[in-house]
N, C-alpha and C. Protein backbone atom coordinates (compact mmCIF):
# COMPACT_ATOMS: atom_id res chain seq x y z
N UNK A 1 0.85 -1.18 0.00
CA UNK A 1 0.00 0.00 0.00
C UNK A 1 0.90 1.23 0.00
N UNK A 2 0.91 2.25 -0.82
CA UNK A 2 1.47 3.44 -0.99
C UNK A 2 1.13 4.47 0.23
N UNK A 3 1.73 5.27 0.28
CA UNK A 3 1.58 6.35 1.52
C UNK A 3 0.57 7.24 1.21
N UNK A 4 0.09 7.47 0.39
CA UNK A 4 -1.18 8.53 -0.04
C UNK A 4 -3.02 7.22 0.82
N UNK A 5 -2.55 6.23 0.51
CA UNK A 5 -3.96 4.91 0.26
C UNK A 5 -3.56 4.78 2.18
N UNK A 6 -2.28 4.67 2.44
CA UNK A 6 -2.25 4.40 4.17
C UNK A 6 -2.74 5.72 4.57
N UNK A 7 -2.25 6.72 4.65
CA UNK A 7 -2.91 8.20 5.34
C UNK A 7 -4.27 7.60 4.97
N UNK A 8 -5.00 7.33 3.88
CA UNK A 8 -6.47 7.59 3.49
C UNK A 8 -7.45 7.03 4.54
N UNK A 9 -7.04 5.45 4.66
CA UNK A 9 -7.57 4.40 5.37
C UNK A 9 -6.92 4.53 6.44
N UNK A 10 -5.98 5.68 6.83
CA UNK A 10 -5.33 5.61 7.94
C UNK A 10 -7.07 6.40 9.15
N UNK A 11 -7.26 7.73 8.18
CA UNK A 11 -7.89 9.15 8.51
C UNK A 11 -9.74 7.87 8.27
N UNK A 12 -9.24 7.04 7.21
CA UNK A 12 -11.11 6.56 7.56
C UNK A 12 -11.37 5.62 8.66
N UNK A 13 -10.06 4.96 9.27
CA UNK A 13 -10.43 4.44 10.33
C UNK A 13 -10.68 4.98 11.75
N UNK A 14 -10.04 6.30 12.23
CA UNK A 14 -9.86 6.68 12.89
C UNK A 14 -11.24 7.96 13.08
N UNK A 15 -11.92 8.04 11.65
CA UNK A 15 -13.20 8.40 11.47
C UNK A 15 -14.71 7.14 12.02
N UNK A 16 -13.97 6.21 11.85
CA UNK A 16 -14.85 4.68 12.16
C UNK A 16 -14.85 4.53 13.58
N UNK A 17 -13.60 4.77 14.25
CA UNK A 17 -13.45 4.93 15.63
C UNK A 17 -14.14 5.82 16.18
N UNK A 18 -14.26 7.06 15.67
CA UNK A 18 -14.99 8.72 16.27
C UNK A 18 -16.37 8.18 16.50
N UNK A 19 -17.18 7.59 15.06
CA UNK A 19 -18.19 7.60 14.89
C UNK A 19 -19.01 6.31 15.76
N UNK A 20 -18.14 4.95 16.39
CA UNK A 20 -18.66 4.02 17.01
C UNK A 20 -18.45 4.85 18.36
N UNK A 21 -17.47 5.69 19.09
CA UNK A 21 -17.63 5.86 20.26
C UNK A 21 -18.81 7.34 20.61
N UNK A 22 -19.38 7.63 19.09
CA UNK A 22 -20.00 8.94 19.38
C UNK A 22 -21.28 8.05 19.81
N UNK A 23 -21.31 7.03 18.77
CA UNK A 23 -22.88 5.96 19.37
C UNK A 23 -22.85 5.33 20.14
N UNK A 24 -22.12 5.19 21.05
CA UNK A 24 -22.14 4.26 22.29
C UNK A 24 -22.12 4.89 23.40
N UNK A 25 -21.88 6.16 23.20
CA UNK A 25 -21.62 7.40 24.10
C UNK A 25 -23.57 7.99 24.29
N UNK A 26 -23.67 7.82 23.16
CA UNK A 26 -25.15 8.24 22.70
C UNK A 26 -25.93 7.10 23.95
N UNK A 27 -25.79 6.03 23.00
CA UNK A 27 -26.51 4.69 23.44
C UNK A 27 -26.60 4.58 25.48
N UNK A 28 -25.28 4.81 25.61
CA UNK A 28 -25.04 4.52 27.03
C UNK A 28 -26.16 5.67 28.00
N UNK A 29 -25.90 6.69 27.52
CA UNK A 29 -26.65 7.85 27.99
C UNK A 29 -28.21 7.98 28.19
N UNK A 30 -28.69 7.49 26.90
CA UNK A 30 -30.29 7.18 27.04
C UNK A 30 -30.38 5.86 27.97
N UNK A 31 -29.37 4.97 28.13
CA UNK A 31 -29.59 3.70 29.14
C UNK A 31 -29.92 4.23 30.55
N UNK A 32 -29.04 5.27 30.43
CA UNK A 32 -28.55 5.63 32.16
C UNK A 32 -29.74 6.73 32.60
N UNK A 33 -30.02 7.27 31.20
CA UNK A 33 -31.57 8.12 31.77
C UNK A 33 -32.87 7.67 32.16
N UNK A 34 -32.68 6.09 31.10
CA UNK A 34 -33.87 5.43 31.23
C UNK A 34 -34.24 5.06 32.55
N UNK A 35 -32.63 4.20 33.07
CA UNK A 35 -32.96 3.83 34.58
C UNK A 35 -33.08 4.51 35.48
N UNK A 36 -32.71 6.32 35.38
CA UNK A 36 -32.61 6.97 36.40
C UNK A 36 -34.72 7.45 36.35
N UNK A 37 -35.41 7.60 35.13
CA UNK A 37 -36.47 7.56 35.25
C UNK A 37 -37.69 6.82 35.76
N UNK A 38 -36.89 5.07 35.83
CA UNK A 38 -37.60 4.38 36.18
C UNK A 38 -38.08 4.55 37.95
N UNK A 39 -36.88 5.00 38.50
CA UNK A 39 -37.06 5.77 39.89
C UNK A 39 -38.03 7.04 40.21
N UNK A 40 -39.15 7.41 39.10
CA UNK A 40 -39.51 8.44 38.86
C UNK A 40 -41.12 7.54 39.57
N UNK A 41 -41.98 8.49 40.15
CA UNK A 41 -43.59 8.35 40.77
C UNK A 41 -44.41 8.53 39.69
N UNK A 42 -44.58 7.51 38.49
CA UNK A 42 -45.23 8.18 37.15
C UNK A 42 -46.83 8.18 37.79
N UNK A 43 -47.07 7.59 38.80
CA UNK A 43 -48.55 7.75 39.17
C UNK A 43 -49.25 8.86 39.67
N UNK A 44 -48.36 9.58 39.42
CA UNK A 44 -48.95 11.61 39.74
C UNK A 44 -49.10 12.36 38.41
N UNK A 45 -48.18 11.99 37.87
CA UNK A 45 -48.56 12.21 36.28
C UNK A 45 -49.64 11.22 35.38
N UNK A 46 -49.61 9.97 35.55
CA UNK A 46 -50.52 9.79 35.05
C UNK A 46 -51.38 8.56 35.57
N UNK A 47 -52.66 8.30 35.31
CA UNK A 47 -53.56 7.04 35.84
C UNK A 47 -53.08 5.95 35.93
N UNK A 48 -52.49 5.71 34.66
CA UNK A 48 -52.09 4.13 34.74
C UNK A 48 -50.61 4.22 34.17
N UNK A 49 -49.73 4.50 34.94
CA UNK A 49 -48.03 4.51 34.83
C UNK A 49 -47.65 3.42 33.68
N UNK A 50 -48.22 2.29 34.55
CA UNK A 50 -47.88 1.15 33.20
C UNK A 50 -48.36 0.54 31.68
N UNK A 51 -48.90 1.90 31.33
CA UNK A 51 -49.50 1.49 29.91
C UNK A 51 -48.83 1.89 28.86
N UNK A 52 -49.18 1.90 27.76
CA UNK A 52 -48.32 1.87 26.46
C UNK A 52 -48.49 3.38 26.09
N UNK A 53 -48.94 4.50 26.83
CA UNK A 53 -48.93 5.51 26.14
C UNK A 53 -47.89 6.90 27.53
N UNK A 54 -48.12 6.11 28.89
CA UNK A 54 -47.19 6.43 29.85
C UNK A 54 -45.37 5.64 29.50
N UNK A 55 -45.86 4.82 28.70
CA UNK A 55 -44.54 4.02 28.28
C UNK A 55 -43.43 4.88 27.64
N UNK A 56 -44.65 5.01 26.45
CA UNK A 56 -43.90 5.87 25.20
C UNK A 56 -43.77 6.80 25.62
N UNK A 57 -44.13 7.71 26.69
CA UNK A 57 -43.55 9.37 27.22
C UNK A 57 -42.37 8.78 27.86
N UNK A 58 -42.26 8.06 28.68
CA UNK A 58 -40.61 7.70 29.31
C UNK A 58 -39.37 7.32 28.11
N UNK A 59 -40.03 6.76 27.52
CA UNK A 59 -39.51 6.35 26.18
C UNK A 59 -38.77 7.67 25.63
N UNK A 60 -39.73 8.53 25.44
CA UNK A 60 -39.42 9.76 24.29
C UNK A 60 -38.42 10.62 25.13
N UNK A 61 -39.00 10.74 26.44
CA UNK A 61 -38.53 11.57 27.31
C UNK A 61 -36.48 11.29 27.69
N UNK A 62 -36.65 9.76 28.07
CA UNK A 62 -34.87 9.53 28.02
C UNK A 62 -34.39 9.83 27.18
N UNK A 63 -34.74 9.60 25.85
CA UNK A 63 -33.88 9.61 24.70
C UNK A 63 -33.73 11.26 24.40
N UNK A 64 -34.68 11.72 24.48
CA UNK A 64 -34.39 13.58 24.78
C UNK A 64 -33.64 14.12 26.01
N UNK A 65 -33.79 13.53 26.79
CA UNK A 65 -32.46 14.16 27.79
C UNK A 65 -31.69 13.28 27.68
N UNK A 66 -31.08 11.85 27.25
CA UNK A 66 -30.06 11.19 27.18
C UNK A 66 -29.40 11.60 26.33
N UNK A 67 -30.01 12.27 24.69
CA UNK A 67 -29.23 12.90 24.07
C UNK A 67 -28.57 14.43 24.27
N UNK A 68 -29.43 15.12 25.20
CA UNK A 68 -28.62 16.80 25.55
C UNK A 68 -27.55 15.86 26.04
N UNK A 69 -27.48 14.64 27.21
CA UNK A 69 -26.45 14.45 28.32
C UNK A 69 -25.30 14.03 27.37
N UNK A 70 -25.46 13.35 26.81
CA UNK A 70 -24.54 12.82 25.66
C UNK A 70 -23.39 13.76 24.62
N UNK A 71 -24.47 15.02 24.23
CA UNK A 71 -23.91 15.57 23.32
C UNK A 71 -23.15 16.62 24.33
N UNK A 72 -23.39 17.12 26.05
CA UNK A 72 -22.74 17.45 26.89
C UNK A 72 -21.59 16.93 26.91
N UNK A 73 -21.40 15.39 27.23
CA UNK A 73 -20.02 14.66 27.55
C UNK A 73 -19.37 14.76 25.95
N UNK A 74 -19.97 14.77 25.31
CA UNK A 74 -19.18 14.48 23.57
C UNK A 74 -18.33 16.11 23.57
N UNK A 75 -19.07 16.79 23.93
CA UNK A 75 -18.44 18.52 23.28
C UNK A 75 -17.74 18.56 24.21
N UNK A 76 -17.41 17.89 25.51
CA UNK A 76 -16.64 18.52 26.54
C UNK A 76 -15.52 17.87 26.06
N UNK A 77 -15.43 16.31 25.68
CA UNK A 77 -14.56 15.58 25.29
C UNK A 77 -13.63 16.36 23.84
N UNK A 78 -14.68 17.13 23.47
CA UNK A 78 -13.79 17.23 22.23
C UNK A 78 -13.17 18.93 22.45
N UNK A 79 -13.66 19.68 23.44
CA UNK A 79 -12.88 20.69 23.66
C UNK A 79 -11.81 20.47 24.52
N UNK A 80 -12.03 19.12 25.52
CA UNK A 80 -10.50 18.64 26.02
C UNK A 80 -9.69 18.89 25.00
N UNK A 81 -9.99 17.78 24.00
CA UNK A 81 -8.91 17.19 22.59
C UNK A 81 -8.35 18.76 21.94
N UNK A 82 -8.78 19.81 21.94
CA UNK A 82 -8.82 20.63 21.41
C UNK A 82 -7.76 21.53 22.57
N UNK A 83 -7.69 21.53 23.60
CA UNK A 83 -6.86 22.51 24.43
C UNK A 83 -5.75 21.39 24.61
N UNK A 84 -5.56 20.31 24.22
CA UNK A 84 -4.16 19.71 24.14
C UNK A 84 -3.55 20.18 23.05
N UNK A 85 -4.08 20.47 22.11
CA UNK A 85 -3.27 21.55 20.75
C UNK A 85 -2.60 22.66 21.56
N UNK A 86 -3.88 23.36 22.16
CA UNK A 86 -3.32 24.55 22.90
C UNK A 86 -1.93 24.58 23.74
N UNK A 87 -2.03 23.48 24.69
CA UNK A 87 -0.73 23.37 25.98
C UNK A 87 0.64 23.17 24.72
N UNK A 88 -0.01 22.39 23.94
CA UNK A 88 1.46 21.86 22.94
C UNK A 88 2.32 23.13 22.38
């Protein structure tokens, strides 16, 4: 493999890497909201906590704050990466 084709596949793997830890970062986050909701009194909000339409609000609801929390830890991570340029 020539040095132009290694940089290439060098920069697309390391793009493959970014992009599996941006979704697992994602993934992990809506997990950790889900369970922190399940600790939640849904029987003040609604009649029957355990039905399919109190479901789907917990549902909708983690994945909307699991993703602010996510894209929190992602931008902080990448303004770390970014002030190690700086110290250098």
């Amino acid at each position: 493999m020539d040095g132009i084709n290694a940089i290439s596949m060098s920069g697309f793997m390391n793009t493959g890497v970014t992009g599996l830890f941006f979704i697992v970062v994602e993934v992990l986050s809506i997990l950790f909201v889900w369970s922190l909701l399940q600790e939640v009194k849904w029987d003040k909000l609604f009649r029957f906590p355990r039905n399919a339409k109190a479901r789907m609000f917990q549902v909708i609801l983690a994945i909307v704050i699991g993703h602010s929390f996510a894209q929190f830890i992602l931008q902080y991570w990448e303004y770390t990466v970014l002030l190690r340029g700086f110290a250098e």
